[in-house]
C-alpha atoms as a PDB file:
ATOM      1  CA  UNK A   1       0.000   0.000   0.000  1.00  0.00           C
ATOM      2  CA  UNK A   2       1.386   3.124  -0.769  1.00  0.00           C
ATOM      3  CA  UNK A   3       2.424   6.346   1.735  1.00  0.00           C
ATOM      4  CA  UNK A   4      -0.892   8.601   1.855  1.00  0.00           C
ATOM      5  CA  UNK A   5       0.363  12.287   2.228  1.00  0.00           C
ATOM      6  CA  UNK A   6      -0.052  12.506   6.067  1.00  0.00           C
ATOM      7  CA  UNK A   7       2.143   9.284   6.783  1.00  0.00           C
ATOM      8  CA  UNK A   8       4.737  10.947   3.795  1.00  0.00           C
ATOM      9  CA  UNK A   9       4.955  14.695   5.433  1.00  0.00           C
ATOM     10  CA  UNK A  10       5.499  12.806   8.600  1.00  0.00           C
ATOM     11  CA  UNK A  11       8.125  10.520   7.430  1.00  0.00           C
ATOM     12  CA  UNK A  12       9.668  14.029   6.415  1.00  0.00           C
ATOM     13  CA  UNK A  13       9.490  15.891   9.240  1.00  0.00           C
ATOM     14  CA  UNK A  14      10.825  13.184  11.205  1.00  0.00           C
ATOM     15  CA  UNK A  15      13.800  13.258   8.790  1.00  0.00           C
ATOM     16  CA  UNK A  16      14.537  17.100   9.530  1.00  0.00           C
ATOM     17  CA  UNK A  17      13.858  17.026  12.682  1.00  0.00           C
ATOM     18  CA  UNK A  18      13.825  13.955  14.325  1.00  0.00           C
ATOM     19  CA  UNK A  19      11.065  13.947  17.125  1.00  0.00           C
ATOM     20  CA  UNK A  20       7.589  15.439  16.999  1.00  0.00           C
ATOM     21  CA  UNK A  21       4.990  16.157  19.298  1.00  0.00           C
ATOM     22  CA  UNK A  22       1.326  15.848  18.841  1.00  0.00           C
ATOM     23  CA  UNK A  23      -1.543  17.810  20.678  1.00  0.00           C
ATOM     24  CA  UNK A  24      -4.380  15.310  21.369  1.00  0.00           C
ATOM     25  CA  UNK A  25      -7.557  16.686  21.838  1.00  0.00           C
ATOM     26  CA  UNK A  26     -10.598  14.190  23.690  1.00  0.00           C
ATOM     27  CA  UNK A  27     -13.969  15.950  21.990  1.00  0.00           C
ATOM     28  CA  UNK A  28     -16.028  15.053  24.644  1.00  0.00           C
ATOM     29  CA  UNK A  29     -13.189  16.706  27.602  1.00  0.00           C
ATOM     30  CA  UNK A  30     -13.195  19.519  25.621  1.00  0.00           C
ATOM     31  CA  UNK A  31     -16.082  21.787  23.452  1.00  0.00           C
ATOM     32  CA  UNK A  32     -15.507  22.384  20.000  1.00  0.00           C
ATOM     33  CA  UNK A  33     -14.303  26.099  20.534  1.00  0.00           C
ATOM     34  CA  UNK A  34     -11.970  25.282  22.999  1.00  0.00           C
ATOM     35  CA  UNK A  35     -10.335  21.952  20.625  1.00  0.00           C
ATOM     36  CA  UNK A  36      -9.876  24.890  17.909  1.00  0.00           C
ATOM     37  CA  UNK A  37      -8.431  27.553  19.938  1.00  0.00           C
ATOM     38  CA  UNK A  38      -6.083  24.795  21.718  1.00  0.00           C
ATOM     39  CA  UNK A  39      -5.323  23.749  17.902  1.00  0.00           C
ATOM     40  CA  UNK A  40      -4.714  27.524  16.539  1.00  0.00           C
ATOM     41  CA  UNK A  41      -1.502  28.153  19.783  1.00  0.00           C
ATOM     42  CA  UNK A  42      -0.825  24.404  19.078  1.00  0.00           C
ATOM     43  CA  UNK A  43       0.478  25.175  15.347  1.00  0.00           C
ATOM     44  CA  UNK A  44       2.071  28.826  16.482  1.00  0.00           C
ATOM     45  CA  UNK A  45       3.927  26.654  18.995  1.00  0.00           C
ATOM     46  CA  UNK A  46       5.398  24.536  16.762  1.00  0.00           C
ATOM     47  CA  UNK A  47       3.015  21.135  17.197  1.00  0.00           C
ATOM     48  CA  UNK A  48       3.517  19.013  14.292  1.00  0.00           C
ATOM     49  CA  UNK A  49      -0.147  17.414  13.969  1.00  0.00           C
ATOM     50  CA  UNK A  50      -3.380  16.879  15.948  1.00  0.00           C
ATOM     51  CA  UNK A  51      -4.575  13.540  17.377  1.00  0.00           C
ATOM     52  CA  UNK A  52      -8.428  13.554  17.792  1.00  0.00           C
ATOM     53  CA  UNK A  53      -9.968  10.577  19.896  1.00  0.00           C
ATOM     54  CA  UNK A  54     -10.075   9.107  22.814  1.00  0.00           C
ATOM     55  CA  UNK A  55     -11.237   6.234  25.478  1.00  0.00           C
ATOM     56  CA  UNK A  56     -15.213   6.838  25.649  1.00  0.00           C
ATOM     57  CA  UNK A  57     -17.777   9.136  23.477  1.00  0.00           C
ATOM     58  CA  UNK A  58     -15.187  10.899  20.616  1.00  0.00           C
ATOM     59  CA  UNK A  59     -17.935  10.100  17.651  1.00  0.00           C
ATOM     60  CA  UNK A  60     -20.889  11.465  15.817  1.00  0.00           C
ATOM     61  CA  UNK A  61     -21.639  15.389  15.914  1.00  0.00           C
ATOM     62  CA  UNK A  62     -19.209  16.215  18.670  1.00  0.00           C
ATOM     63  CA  UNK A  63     -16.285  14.599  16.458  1.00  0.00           C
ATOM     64  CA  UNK A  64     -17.062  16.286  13.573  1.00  0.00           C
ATOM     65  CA  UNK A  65     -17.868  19.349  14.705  1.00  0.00           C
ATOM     66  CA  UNK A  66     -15.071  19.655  16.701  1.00  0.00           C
ATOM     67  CA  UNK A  67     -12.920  18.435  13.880  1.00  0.00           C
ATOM     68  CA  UNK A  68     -13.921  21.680  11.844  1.00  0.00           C
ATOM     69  CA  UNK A  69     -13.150  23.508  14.509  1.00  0.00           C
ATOM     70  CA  UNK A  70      -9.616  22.907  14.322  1.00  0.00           C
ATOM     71  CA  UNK A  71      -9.850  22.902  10.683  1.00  0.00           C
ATOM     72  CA  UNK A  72     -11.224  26.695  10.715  1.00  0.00           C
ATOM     73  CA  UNK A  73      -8.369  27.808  13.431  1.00  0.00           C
ATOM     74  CA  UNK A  74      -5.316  26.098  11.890  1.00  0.00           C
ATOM     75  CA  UNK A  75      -3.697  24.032   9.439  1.00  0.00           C
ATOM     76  CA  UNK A  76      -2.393  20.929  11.495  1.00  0.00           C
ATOM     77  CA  UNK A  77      -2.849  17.656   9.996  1.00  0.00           C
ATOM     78  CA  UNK A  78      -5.760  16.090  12.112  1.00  0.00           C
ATOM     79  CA  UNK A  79      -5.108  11.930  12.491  1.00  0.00           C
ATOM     80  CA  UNK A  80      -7.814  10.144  14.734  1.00  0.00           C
ATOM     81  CA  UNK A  81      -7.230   8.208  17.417  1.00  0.00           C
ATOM     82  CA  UNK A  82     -10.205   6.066  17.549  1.00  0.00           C
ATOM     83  CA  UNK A  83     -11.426   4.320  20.966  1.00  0.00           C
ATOM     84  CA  UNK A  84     -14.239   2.207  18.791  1.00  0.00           C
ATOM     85  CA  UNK A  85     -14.950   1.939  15.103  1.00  0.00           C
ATOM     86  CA  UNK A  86     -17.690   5.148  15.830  1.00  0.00           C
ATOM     87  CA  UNK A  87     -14.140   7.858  15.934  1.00  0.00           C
ATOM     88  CA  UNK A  88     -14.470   7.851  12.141  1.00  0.00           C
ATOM     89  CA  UNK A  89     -15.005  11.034  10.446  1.00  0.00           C
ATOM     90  CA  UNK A  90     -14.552  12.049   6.426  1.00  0.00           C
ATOM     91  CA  UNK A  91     -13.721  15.527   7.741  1.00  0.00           C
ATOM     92  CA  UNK A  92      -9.987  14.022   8.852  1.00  0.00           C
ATOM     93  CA  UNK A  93      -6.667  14.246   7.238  1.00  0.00           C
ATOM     94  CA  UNK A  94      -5.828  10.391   8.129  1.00  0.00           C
ATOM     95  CA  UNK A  95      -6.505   7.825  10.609  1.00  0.00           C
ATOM     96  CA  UNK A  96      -4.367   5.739  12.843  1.00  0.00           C
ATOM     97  CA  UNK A  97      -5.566   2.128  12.111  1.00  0.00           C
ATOM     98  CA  UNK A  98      -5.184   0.680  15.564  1.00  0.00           C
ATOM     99  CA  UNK A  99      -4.225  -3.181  16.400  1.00  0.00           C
ATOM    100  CA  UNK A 100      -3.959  -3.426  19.725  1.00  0.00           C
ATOM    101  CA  UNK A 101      -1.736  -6.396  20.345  1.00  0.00           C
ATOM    102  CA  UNK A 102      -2.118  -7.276  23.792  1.00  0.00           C
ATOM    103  CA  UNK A 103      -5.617  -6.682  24.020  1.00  0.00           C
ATOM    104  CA  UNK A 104      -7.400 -10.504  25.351  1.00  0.00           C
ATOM    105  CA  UNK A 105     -10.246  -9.597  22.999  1.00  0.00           C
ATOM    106  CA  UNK A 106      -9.620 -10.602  19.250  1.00  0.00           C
ATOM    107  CA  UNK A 107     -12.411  -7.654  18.761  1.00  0.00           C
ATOM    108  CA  UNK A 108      -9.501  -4.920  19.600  1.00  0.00           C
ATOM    109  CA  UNK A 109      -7.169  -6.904  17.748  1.00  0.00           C
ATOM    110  CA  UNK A 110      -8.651  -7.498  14.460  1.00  0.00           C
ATOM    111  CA  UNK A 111     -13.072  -6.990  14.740  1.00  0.00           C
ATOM    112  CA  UNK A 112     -12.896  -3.929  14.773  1.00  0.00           C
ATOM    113  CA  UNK A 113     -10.559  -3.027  12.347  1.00  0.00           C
ATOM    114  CA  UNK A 114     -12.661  -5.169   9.926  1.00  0.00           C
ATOM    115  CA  UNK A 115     -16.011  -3.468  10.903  1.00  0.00           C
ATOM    116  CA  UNK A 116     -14.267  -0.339  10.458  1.00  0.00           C
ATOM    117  CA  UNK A 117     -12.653  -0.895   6.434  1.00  0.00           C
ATOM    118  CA  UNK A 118     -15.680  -0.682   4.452  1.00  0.00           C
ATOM    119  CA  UNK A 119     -16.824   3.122   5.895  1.00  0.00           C
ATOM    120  CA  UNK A 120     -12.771   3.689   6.436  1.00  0.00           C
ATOM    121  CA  UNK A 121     -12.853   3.206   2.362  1.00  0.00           C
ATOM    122  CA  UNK A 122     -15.740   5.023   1.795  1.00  0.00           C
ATOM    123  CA  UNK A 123     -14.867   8.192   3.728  1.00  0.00           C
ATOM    124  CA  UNK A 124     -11.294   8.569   1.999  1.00  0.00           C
ATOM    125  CA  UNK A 125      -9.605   8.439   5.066  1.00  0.00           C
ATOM    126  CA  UNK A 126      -5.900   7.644   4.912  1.00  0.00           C
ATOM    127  CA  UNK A 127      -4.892   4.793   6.948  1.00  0.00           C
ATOM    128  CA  UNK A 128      -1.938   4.374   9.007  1.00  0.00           C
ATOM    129  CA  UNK A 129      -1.077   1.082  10.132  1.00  0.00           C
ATOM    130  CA  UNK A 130      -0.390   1.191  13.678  1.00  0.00           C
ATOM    131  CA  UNK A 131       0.447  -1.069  16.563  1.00  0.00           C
ATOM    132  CA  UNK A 132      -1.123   0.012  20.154  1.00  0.00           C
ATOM    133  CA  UNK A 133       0.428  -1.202  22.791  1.00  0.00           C
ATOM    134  CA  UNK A 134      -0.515  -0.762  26.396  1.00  0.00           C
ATOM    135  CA  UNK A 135       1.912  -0.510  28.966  1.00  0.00           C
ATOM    136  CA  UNK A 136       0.999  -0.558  33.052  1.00  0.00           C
ATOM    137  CA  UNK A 137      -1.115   1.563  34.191  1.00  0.00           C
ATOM    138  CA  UNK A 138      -3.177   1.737  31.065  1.00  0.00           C
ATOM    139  CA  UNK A 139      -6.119   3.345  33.032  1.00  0.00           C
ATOM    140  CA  UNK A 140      -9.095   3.618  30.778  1.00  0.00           C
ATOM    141  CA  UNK A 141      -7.617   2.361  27.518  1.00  0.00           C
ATOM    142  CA  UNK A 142      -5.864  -0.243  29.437  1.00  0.00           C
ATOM    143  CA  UNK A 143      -9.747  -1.379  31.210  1.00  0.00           C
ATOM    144  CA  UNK A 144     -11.626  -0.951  27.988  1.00  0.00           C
ATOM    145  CA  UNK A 145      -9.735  -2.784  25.579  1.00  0.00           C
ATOM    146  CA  UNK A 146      -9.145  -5.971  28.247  1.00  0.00           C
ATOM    147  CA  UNK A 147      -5.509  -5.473  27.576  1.00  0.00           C
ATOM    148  CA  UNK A 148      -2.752  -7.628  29.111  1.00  0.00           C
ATOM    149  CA  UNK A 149      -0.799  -4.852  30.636  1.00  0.00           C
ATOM    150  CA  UNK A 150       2.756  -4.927  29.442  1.00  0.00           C
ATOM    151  CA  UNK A 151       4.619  -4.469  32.653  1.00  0.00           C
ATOM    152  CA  UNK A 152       7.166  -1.687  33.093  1.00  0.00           C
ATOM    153  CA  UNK A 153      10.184  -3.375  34.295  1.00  0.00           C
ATOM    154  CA  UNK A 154      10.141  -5.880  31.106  1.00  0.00           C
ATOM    155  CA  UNK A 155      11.149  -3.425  28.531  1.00  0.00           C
ATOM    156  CA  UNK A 156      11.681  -6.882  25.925  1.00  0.00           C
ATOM    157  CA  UNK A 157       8.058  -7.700  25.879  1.00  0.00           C
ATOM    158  CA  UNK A 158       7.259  -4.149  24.788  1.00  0.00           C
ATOM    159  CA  UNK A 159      10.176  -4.516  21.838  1.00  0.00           C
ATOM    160  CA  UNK A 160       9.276  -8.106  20.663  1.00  0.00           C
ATOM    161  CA  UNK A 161       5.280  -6.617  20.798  1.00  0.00           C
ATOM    162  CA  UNK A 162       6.369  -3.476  18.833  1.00  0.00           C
ATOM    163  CA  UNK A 163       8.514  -5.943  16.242  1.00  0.00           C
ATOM    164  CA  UNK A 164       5.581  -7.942  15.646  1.00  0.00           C
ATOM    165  CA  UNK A 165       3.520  -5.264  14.986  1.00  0.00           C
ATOM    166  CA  UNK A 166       6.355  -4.094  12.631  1.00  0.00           C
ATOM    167  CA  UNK A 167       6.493  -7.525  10.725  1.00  0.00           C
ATOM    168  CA  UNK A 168       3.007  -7.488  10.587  1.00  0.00           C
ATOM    169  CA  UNK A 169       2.878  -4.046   8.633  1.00  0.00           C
ATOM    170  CA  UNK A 170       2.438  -1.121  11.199  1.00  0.00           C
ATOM    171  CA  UNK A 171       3.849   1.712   9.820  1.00  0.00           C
ATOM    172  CA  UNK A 172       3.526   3.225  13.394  1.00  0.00           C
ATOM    173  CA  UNK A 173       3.999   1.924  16.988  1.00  0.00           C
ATOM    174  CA  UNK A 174       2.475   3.233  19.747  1.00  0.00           C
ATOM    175  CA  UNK A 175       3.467   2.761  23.861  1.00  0.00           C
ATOM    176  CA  UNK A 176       0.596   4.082  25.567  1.00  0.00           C
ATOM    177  CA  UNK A 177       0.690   3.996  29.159  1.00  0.00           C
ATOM    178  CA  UNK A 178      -3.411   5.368  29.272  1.00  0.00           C
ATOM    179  CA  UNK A 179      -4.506   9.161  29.729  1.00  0.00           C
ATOM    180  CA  UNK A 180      -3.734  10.288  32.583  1.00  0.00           C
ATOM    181  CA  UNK A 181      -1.041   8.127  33.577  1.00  0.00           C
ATOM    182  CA  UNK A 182       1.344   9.734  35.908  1.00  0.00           C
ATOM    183  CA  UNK A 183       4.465   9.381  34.078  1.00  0.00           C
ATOM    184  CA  UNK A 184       5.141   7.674  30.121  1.00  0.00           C
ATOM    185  CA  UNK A 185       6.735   4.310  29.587  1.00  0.00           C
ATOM    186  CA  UNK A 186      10.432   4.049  30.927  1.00  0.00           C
ATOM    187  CA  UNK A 187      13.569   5.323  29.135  1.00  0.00           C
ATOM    188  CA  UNK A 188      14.585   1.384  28.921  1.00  0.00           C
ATOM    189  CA  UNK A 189      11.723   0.581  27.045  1.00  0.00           C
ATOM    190  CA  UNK A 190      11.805   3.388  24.806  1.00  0.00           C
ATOM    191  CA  UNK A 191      15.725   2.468  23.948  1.00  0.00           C
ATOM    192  CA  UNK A 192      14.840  -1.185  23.800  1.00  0.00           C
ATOM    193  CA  UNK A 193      11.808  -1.085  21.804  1.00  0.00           C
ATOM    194  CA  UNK A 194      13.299   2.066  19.226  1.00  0.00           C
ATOM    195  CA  UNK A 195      16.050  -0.245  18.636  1.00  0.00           C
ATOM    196  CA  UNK A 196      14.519  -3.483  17.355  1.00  0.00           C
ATOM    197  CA  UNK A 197      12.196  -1.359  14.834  1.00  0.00           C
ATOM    198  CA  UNK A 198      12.763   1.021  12.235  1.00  0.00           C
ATOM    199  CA  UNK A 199       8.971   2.631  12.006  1.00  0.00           C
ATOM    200  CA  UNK A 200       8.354   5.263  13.771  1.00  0.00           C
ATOM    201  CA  UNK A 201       7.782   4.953  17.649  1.00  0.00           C
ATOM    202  CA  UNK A 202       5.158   7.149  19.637  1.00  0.00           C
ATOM    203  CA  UNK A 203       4.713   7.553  23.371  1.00  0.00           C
ATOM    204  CA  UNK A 204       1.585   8.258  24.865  1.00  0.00           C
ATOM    205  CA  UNK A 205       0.308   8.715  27.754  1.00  0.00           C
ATOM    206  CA  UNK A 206       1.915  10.497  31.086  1.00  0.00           C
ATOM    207  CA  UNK A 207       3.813  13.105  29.089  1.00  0.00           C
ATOM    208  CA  UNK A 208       3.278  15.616  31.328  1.00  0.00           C
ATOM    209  CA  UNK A 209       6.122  17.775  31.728  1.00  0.00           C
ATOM    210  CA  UNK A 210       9.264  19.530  29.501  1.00  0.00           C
ATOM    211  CA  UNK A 211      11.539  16.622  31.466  1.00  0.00           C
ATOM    212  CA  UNK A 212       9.206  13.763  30.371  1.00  0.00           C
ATOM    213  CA  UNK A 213       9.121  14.941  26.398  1.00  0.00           C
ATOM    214  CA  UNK A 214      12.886  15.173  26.535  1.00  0.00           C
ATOM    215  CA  UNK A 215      13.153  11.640  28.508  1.00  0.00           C
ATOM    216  CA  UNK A 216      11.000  10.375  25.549  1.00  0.00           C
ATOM    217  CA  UNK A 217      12.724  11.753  22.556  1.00  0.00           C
ATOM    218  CA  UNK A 218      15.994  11.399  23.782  1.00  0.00           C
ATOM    219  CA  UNK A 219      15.338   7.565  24.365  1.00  0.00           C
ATOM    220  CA  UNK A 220      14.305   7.274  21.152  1.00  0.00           C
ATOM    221  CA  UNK A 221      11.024   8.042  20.663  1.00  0.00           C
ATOM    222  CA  UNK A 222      10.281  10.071  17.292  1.00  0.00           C
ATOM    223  CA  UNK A 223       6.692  11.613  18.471  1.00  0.00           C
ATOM    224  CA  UNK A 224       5.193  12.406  21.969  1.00  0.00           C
ATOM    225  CA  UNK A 225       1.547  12.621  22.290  1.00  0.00           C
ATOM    226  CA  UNK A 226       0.588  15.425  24.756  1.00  0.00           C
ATOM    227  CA  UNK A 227      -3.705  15.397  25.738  1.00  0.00           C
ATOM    228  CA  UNK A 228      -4.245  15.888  29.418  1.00  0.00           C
ATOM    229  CA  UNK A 229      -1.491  18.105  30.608  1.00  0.00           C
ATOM    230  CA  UNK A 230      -3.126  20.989  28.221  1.00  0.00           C
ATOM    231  CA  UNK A 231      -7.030  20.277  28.100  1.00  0.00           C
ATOM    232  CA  UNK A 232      -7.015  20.736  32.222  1.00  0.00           C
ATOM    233  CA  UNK A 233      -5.478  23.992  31.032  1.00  0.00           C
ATOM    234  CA  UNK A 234      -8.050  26.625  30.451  1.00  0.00           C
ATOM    235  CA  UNK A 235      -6.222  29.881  29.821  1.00  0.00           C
ATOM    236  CA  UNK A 236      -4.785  30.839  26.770  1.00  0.00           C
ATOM    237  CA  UNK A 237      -1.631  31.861  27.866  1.00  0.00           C
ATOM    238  CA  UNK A 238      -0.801  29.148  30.005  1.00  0.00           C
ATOM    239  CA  UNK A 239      -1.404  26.704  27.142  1.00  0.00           C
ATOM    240  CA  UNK A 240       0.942  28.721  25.132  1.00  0.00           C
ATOM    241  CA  UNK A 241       3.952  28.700  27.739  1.00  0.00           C
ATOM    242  CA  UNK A 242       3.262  24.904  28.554  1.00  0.00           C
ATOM    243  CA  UNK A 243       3.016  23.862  24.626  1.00  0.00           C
ATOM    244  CA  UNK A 244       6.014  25.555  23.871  1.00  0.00           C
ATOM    245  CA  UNK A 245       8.083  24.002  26.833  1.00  0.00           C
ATOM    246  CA  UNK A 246       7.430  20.972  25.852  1.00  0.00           C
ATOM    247  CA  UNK A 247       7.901  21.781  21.701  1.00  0.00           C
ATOM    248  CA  UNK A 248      11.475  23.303  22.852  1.00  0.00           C
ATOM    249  CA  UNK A 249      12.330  19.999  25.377  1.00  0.00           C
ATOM    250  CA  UNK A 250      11.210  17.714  22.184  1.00  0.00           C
ATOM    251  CA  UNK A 251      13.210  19.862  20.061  1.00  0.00           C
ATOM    252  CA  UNK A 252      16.546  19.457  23.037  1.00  0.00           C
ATOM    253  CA  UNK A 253      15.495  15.843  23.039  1.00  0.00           C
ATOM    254  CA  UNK A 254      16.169  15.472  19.289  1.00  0.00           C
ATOM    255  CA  UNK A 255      19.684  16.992  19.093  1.00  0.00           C
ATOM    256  CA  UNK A 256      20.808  14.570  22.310  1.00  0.00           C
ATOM    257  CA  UNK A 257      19.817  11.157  20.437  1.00  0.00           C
ATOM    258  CA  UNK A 258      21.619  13.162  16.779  1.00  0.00           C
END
């Protein structure tokens, strides 16, 4: 299957730059206005994309309409980051087409990617092939996709998971430790896992701070996801100094691992 553009300008970016971060905005933690206003400092801070989804309720008229929100306040790719096959939406750039491996449920695995092709196809969307893998705590993700937590002193299981996903055609892997989670996957993992792939490599979840995003990108990481730290911000200006902290620690994070 070949590159869509979203997947491409990433691969490119990733090139220049070498680590990314991406605002992730929950619809139903955050109104429509508030998703595009978040989205318009994102881009002036120097966020790379926006990831639109989460755990519980990101679907029908809130999803869309607070997907043209963003679109009206900045130019951003917008990827979703569905929690069920109802996060789909013909008014996004791309979609990340989630396996989650260590789910216990063969629907998280492979159900509900198949229920999801068909309207997938029909909408346009671009696909990326991704591996979701969900590392202790996992919180809500963790509890709603019956995953079999990956625990954080066995950074191998995370790599051999991530290869699989790899030889199995992910064009993206994703460590997600669950929104909210008080810290991201360990620096050993990220090493360990970053080294036995050669797609690009996301952490999520418990990126809270500047220190974490540098942790993660100078591990090895190429993008950090970054949703809870800003939508329990609600003024302007302190989502601008905290967005650009952690832009500028991704950005320190990159030249270390160079």
């Amino acid at each position: 299957m070949k590159d869509g553009k979203v997947y491409s300008k990433l691969l490119v970016q990733l090139k220049e730059e070498a680590g990314l971060l991406f605002l992730v905005i929950d619809p139903p933690n955050q109104s429509p206005e508030e998703a595009g206003n978040a989205a318009k400092i994102a881009e002036k801070a120097g966020v790379s994309a926006i990831a639109v989804g989460g755990s519980l309720g990101a679907q029908g008229k809130i999803l869309d309409d607070t997907l043209t929100a963003i679109k009206n306040k900045s130019a951003l790719p917008t990827i979703l980051f569905p929690g069920n096959i109802a996060t789909l939406s013909k008014l996004a750039d791309a979609t990340y087409f989630m396996s989650m491996l260590n789910s216990n449920d063969p629907y998280y695995i492979s159900g509900a990617q198949t229920a999801a092709s068909f309207p997938i196809k029909k909408m346009g969307l671009e696909v990326i092939p991704t591996s979701y893998i969900i590392v202790e705590p996992g919180r809500a993700v963790g509890f709603m996709g019956r995953a079999q937590l990956i625990p954080r002193n066995l950074s191998y299981l995370a790599a051999a998971t991530a290869l699989a996903g790899q030889y199995m055609g992910s064009k993206i892997i994703i460590l997600e430790s669950g929104g909210g989670a008080p810290e991201p996957v360990p620096k050993e993992m990220i090493v360990q896992t970053k080294s036995s792939i050669e797609v690009p490599l996301v952490v999520a979840g418990g990126v809270r701070t500047p220190e974490f995003a540098y942790d993660c990108i100078s591990s090895g990481a190429d993008i950090v996801h970054v949703g809870s730290a800003i939508e329990k911000t609600k003024s302007d200006a302190e989502i601008k100094s905290k967005l650009e902290k952690l832009v500028e620690a991704v950005k320190k994070g990159a030249k270390a691992k160079k």
